[in-house]
C-alpha atoms as a PDB file:
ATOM      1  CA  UNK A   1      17.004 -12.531  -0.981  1.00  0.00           C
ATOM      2  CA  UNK A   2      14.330 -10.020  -0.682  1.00  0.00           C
ATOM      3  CA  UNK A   3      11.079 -11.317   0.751  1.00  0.00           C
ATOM      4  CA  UNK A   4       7.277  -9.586   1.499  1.00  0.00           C
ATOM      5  CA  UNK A   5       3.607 -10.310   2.714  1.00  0.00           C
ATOM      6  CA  UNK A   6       0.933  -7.745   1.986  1.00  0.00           C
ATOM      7  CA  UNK A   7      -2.684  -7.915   2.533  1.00  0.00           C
ATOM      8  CA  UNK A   8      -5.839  -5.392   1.520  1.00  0.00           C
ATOM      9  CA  UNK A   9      -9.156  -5.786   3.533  1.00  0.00           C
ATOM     10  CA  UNK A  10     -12.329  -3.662   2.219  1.00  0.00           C
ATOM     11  CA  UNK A  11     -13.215  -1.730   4.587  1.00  0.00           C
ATOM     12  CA  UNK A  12     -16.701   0.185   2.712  1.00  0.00           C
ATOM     13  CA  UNK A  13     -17.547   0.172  -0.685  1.00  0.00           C
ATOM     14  CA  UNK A  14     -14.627   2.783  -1.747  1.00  0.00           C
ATOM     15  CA  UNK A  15     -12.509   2.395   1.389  1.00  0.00           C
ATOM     16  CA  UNK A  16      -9.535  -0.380   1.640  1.00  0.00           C
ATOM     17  CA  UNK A  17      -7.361  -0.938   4.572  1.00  0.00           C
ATOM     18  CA  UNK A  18      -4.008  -2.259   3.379  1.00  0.00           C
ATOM     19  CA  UNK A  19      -0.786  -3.250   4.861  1.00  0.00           C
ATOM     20  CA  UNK A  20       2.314  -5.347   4.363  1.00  0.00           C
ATOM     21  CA  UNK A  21       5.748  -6.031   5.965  1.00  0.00           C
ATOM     22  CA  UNK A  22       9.130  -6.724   3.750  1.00  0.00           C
ATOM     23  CA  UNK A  23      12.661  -6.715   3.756  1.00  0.00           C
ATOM     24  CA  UNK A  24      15.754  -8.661   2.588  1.00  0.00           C
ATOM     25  CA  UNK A  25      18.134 -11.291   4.357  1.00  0.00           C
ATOM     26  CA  UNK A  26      19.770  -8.509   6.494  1.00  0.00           C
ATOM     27  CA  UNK A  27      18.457  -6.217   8.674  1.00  0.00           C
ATOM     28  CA  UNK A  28      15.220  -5.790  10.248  1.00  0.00           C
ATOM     29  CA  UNK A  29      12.303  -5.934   8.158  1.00  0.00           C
ATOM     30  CA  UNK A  30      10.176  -2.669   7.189  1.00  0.00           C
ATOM     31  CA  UNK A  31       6.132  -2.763   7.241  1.00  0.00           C
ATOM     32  CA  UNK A  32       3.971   0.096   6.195  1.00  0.00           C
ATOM     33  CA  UNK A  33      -0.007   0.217   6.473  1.00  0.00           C
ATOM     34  CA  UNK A  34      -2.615   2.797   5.443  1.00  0.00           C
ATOM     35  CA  UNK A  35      -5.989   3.631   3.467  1.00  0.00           C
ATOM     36  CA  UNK A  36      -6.616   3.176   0.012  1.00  0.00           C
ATOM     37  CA  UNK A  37      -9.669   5.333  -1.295  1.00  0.00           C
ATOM     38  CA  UNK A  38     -11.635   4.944  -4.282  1.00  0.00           C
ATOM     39  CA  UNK A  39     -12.343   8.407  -5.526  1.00  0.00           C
ATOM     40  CA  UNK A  40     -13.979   7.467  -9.002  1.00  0.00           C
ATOM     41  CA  UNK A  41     -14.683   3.258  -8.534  1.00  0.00           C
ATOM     42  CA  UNK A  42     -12.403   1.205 -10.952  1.00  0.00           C
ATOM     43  CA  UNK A  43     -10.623   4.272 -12.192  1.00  0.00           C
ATOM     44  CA  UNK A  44      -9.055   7.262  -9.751  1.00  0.00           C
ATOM     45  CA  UNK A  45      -7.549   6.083  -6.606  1.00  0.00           C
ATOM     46  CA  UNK A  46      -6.118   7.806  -3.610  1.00  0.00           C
ATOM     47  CA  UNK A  47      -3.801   6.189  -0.766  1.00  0.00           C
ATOM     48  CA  UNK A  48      -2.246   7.367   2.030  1.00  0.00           C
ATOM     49  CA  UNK A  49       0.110   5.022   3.891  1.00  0.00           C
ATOM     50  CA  UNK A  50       2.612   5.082   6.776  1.00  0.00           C
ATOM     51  CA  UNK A  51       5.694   3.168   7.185  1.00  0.00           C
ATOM     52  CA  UNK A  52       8.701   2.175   9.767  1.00  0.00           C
ATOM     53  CA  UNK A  53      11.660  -0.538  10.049  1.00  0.00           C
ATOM     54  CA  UNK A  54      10.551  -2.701  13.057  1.00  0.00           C
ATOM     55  CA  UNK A  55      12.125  -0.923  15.916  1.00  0.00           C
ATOM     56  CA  UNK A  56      12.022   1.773  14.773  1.00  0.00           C
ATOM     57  CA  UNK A  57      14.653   4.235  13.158  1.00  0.00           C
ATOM     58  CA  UNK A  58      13.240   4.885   9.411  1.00  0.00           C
ATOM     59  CA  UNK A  59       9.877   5.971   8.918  1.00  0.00           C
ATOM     60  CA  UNK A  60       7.462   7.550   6.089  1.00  0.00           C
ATOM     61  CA  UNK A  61       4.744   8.684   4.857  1.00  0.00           C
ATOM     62  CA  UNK A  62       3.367   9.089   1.158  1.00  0.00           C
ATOM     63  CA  UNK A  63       0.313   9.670  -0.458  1.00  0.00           C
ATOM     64  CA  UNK A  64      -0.160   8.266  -4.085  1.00  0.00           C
ATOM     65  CA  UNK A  65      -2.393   8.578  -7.025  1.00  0.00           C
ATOM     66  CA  UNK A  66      -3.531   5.534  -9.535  1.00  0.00           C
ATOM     67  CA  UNK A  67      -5.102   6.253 -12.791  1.00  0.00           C
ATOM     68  CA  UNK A  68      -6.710   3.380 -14.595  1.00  0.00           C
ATOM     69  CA  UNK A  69      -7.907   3.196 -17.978  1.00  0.00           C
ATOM     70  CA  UNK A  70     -10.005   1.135 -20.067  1.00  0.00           C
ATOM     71  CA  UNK A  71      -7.908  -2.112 -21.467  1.00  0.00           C
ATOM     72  CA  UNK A  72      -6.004  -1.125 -24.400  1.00  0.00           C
ATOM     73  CA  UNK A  73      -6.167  -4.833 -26.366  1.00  0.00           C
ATOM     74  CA  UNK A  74      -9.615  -6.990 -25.921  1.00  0.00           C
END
């Protein structure tokens, strides 16, 4: 079973705050959090977000990049 709970919070008109926790019947669970950017609204996106098992012992960091077009069927 894999579960997860994830949550974004606007922060400014291009800033969000997001963060989530997630994991799978063993183990301890994982959360990350970090800062979602809107660097053209509704179309380039930046994020940066930060990550651990709870307890420590795995952590990361990445930094993503969303493209979005226009809809493709009406």
């Amino acid at each position: 079973m894999t579960w997860g709970i994830g949550s974004e919070t606007q922060l400014s008109e291009r800033v969000w705050l997001i963060g989530e926790t997630f994991g799978q019947n063993e183990g301890r669970p994982l959360y990350q959090a970090g800062l979602r950017y809107w660097v053209v609204p509704n179309r380039v996106q930046v994020d940066a977000t930060y990550g651990n098992r709870l307890g420590g012992g795995e952590r990361w960091f990445s930094i993503g990049l969303r493209l979005l077009s226009p809809a493709f069927l009406p």
